[in-house]
PDB file of N, CA and C in Angstrom:
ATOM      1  N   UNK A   1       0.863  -1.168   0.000  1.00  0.00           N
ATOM      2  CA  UNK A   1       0.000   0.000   0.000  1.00  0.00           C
ATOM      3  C   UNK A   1       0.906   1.227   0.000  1.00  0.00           C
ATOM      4  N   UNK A   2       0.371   2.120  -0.987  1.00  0.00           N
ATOM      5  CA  UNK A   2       1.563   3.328  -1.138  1.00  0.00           C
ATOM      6  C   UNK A   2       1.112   4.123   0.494  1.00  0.00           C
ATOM      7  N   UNK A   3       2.078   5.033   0.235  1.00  0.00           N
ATOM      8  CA  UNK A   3       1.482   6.321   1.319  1.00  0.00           C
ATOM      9  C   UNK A   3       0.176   6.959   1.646  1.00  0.00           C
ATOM     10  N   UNK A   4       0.341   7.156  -0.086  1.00  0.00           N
ATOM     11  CA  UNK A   4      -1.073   7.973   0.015  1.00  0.00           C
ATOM     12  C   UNK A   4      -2.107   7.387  -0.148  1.00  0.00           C
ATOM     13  N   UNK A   5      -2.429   5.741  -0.416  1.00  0.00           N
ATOM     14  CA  UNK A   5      -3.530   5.273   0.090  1.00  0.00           C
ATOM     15  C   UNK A   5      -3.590   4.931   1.479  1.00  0.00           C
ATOM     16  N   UNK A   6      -2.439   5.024   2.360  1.00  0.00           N
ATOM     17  CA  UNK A   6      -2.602   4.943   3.352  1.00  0.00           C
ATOM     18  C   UNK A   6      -2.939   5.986   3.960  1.00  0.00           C
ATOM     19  N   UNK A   7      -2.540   7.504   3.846  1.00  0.00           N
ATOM     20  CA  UNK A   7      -3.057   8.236   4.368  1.00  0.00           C
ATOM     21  C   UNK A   7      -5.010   8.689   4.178  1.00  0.00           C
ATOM     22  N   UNK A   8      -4.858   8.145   2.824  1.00  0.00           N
ATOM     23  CA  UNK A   8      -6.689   7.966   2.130  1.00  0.00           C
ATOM     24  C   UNK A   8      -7.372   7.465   3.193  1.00  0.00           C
ATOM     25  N   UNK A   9      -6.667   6.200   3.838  1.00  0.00           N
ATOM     26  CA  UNK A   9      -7.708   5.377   4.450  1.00  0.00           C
ATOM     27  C   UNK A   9      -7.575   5.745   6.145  1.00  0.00           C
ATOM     28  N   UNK A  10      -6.473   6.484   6.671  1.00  0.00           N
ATOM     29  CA  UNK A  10      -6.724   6.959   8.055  1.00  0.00           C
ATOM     30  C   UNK A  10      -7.330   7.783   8.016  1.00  0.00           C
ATOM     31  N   UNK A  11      -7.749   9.405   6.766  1.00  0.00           N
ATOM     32  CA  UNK A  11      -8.315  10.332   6.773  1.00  0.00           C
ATOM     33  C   UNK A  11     -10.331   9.639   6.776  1.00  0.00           C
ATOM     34  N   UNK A  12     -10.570   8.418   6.272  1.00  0.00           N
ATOM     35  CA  UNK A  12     -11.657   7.932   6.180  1.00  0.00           C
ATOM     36  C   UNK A  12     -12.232   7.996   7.434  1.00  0.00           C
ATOM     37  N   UNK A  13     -11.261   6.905   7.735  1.00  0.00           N
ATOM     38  CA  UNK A  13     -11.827   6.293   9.409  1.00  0.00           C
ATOM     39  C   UNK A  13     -12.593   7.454  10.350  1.00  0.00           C
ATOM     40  N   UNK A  14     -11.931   8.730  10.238  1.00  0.00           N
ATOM     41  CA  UNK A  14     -12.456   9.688  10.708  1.00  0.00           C
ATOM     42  C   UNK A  14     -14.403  10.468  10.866  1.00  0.00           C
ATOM     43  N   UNK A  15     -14.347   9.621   9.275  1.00  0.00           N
ATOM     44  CA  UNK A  15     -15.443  10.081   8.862  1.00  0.00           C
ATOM     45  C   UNK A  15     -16.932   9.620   9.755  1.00  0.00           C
ATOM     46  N   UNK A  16     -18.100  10.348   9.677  1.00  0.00           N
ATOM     47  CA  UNK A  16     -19.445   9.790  10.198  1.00  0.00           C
ATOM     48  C   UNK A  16     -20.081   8.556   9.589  1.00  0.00           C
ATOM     49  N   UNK A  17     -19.933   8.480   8.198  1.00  0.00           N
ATOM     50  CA  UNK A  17     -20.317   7.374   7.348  1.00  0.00           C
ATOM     51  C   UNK A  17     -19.985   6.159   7.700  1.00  0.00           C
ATOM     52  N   UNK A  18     -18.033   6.012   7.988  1.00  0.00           N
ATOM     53  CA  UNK A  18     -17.087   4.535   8.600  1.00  0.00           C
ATOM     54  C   UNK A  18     -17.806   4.691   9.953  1.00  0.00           C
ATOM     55  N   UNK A  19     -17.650   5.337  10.858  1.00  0.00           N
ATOM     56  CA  UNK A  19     -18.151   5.485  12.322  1.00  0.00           C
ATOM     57  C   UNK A  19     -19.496   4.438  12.585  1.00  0.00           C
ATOM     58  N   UNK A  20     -20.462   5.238  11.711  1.00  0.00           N
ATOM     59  CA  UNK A  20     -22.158   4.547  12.069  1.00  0.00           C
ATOM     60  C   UNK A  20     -21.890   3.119  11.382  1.00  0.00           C
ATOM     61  N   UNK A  21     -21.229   2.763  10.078  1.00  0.00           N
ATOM     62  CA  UNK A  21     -21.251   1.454   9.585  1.00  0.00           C
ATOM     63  C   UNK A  21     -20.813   0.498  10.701  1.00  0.00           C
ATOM     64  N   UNK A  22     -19.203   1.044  11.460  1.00  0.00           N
ATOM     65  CA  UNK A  22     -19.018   0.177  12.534  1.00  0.00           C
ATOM     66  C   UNK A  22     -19.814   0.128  13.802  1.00  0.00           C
ATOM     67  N   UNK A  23     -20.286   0.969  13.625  1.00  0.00           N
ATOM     68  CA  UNK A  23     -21.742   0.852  15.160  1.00  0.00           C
ATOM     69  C   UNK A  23     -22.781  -0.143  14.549  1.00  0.00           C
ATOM     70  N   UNK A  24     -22.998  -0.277  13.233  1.00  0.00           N
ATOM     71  CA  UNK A  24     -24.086  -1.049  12.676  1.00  0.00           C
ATOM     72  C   UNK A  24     -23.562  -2.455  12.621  1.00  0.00           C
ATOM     73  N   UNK A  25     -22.333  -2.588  12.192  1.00  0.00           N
ATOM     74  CA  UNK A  25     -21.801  -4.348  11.948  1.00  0.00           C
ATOM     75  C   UNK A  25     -21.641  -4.507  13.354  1.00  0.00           C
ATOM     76  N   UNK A  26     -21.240  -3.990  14.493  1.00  0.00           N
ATOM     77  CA  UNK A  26     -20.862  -4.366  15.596  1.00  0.00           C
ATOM     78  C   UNK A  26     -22.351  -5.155  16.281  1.00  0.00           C
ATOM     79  N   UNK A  27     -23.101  -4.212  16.301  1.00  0.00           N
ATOM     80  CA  UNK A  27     -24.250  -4.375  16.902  1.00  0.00           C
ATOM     81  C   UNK A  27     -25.249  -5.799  15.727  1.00  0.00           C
ATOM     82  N   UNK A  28     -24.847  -5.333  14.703  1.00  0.00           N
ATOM     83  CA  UNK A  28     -25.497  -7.128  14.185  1.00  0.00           C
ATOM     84  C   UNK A  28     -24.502  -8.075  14.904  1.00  0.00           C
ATOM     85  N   UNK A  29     -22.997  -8.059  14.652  1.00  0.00           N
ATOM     86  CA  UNK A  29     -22.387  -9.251  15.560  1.00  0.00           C
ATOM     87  C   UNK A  29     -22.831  -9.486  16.683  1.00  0.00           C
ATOM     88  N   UNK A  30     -23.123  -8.626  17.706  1.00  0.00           N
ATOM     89  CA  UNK A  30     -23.663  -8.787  19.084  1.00  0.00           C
ATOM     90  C   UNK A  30     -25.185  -9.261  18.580  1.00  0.00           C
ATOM     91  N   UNK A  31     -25.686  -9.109  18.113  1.00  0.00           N
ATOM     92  CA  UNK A  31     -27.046  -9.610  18.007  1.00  0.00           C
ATOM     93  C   UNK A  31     -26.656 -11.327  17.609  1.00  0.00           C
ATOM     94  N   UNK A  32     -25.715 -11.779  16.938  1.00  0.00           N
ATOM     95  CA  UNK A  32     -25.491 -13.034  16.588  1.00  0.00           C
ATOM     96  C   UNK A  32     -24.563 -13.807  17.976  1.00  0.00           C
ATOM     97  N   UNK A  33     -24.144 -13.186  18.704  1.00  0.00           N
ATOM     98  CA  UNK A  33     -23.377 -13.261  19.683  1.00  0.00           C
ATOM     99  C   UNK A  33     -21.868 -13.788  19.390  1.00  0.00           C
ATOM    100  N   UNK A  34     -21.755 -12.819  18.545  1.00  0.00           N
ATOM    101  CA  UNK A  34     -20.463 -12.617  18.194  1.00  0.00           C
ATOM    102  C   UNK A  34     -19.162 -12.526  19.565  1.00  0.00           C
ATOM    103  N   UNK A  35     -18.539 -13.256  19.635  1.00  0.00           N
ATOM    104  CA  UNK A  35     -17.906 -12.625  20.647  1.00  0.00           C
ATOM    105  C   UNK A  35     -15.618 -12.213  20.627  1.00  0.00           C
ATOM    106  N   UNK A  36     -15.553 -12.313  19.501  1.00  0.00           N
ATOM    107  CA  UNK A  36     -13.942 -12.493  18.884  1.00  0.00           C
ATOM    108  C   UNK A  36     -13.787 -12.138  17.477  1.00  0.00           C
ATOM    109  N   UNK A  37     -12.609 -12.027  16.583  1.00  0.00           N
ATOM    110  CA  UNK A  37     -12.552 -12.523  15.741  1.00  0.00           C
ATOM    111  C   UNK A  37     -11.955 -13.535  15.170  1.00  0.00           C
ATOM    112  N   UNK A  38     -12.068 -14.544  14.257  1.00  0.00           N
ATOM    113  CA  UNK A  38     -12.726 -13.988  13.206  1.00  0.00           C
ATOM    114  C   UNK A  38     -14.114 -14.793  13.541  1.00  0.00           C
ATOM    115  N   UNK A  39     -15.405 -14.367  13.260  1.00  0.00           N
ATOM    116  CA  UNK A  39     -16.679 -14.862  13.485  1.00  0.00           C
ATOM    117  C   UNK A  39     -17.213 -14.716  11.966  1.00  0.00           C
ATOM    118  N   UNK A  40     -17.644 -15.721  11.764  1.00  0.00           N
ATOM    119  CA  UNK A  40     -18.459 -15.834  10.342  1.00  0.00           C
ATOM    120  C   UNK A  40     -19.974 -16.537  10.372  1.00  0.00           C
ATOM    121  N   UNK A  41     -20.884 -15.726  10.144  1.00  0.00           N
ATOM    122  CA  UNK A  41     -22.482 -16.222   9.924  1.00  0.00           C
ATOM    123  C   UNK A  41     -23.011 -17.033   8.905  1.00  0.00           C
ATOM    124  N   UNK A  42     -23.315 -18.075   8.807  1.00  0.00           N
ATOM    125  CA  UNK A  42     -23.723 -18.732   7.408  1.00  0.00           C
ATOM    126  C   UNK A  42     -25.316 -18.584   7.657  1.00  0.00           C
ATOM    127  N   UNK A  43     -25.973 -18.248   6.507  1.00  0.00           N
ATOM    128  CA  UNK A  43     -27.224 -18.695   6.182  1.00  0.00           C
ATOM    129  C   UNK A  43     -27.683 -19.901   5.706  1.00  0.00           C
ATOM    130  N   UNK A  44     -28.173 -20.990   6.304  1.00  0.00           N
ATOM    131  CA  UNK A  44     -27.803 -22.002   5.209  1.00  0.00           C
ATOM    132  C   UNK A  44     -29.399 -22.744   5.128  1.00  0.00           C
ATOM    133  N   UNK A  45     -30.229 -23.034   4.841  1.00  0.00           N
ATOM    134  CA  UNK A  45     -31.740 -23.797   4.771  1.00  0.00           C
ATOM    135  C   UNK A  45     -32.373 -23.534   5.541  1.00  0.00           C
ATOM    136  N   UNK A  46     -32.257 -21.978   5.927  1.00  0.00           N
ATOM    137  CA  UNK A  46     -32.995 -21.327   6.840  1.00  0.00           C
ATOM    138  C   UNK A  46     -32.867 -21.548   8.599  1.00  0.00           C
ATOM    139  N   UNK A  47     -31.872 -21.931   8.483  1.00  0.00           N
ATOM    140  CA  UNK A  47     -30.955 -21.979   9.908  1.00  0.00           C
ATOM    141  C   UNK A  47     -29.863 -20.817   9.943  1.00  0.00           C
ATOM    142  N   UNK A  48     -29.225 -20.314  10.795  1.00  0.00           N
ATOM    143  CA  UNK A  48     -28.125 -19.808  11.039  1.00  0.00           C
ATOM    144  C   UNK A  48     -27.238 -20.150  11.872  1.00  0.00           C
ATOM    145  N   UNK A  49     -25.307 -20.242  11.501  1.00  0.00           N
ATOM    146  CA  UNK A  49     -24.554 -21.237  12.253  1.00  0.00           C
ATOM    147  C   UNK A  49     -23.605 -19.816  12.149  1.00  0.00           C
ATOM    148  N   UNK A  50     -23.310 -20.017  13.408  1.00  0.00           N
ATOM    149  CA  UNK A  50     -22.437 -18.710  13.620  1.00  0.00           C
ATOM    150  C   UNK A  50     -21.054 -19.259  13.794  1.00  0.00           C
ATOM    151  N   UNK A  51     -19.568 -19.908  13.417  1.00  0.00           N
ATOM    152  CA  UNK A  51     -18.216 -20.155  13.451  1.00  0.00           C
ATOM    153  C   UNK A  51     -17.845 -18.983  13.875  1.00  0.00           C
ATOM    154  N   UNK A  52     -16.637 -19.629  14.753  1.00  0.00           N
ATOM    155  CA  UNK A  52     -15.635 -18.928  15.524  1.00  0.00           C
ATOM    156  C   UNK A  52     -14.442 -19.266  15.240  1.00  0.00           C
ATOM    157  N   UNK A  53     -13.279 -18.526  14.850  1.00  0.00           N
ATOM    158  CA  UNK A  53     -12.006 -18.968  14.537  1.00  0.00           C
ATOM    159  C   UNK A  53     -11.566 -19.309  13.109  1.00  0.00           C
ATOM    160  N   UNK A  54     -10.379 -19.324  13.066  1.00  0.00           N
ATOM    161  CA  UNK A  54     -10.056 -19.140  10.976  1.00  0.00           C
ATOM    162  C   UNK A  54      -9.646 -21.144  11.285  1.00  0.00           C
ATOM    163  N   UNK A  55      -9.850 -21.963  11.900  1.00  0.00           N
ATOM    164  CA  UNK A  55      -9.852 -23.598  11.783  1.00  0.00           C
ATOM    165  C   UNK A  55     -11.217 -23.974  11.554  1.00  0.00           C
ATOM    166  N   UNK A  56     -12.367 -22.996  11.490  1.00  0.00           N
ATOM    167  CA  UNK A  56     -13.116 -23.369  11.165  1.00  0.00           C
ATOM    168  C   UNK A  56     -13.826 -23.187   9.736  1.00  0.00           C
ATOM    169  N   UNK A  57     -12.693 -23.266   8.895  1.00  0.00           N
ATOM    170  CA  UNK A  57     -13.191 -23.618   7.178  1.00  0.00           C
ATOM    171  C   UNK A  57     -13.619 -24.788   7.142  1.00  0.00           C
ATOM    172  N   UNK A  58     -13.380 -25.753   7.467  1.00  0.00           N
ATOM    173  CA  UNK A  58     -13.536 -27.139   7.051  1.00  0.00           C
ATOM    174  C   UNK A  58     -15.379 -27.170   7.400  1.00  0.00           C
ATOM    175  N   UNK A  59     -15.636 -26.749   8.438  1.00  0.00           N
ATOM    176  CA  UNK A  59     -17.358 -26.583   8.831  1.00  0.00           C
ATOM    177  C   UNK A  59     -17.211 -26.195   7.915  1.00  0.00           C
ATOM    178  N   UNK A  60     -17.581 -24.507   7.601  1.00  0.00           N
ATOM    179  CA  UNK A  60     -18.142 -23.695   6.728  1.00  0.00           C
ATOM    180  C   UNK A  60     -18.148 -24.175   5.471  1.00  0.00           C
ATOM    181  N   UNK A  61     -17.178 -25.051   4.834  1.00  0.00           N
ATOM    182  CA  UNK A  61     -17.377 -25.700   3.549  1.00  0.00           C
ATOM    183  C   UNK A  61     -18.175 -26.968   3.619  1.00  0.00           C
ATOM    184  N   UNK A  62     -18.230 -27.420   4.702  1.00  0.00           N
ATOM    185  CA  UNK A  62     -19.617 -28.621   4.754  1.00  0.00           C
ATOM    186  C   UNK A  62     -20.860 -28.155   4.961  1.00  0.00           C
ATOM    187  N   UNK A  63     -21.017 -27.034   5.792  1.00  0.00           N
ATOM    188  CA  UNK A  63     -22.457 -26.030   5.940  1.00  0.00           C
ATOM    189  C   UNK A  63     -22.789 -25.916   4.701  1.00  0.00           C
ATOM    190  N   UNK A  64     -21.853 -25.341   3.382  1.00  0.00           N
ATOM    191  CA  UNK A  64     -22.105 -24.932   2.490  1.00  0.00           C
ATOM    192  C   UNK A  64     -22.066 -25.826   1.693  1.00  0.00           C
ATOM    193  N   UNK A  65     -22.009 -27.288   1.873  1.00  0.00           N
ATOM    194  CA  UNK A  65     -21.869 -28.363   0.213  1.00  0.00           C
ATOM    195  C   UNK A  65     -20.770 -28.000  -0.361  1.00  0.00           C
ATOM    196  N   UNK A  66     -19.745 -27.524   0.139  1.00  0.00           N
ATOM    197  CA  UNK A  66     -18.515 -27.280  -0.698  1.00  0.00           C
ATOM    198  C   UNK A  66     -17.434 -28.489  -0.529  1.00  0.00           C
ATOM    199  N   UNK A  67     -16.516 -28.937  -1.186  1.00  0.00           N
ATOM    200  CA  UNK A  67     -15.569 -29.595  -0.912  1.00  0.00           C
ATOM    201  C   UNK A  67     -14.260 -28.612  -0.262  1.00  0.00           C
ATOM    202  N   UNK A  68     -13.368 -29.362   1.181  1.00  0.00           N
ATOM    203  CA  UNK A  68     -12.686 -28.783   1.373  1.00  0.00           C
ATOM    204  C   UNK A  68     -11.380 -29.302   1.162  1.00  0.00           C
ATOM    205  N   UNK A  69     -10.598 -28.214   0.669  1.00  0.00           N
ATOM    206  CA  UNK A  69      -9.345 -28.348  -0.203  1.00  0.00           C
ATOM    207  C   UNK A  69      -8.096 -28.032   0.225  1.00  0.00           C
ATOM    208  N   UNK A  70      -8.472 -27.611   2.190  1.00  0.00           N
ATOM    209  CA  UNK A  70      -7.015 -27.240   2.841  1.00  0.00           C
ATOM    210  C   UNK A  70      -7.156 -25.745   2.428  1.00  0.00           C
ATOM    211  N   UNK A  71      -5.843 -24.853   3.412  1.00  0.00           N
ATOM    212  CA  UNK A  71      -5.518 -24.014   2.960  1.00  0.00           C
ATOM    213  C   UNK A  71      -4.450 -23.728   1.971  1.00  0.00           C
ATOM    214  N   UNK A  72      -4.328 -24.709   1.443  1.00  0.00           N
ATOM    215  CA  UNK A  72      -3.576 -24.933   0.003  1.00  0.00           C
ATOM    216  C   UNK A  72      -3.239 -25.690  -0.488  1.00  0.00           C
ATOM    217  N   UNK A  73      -4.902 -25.670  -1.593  1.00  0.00           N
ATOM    218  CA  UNK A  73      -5.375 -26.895  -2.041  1.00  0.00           C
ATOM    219  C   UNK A  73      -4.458 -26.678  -3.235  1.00  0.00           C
ATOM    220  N   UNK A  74      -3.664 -28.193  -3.318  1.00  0.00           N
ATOM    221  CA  UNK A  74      -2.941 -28.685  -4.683  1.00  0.00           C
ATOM    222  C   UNK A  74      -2.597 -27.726  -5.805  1.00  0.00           C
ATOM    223  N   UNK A  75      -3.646 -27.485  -6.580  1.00  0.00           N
ATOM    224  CA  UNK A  75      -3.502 -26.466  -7.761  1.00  0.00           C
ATOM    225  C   UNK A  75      -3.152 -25.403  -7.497  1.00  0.00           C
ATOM    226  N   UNK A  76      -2.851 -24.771  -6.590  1.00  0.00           N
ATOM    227  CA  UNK A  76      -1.970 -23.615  -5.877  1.00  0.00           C
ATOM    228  C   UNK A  76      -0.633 -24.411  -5.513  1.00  0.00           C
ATOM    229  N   UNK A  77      -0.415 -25.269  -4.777  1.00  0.00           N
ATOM    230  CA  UNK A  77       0.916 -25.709  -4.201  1.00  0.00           C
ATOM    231  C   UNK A  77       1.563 -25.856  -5.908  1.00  0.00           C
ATOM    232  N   UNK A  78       0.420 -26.273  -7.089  1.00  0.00           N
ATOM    233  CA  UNK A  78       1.146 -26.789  -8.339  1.00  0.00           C
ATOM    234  C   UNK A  78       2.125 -25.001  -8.745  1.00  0.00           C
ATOM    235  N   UNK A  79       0.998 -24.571  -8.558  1.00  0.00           N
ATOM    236  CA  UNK A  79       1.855 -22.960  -8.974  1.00  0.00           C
ATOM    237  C   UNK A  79       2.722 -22.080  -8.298  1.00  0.00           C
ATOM    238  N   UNK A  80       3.122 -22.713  -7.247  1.00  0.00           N
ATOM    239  CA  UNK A  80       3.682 -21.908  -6.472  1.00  0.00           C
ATOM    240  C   UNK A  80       5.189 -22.560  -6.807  1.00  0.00           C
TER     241      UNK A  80
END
């Protein structure tokens, strides 16, 4: 990140717009009982499963019917 997007993005933070958004996501997390990060909400067949912690991909890709592929699944390790 150059300078001056860094200075872009401390002059933001300042703003009323960033301010109320983080009063608004905070207060949905607390409504989910968010309590750390990282916390992630799935919607999934009209249930909601709230994960706690970045070890919890392997859920979130079975919540979701996804296959899980590690955090670096093969065809990345091929390109790297």
């Amino acid at each position: 990140m150059s300078t001056a997007q860094a200075q872009y993005f401390l002059e933001k933070i300042t703003t009323e717009l960033v301010k109320n958004k983080l009063r608004e996501t905070t207060e949905a997390a607390c409504k989910y009982g968010a309590f750390g990060l990282p916390t992630t909400v799935a919607h999934v067949d009209g249930k909601i499963y709230m994960l706690f912690g970045s070890d919890r991909m392997e859920l979130l890709a079975y919540l979701l019917g996804e296959k899980w592929m590690g955090p670096a699944p093969p065809t990345l390790n091929a390109r790297l």
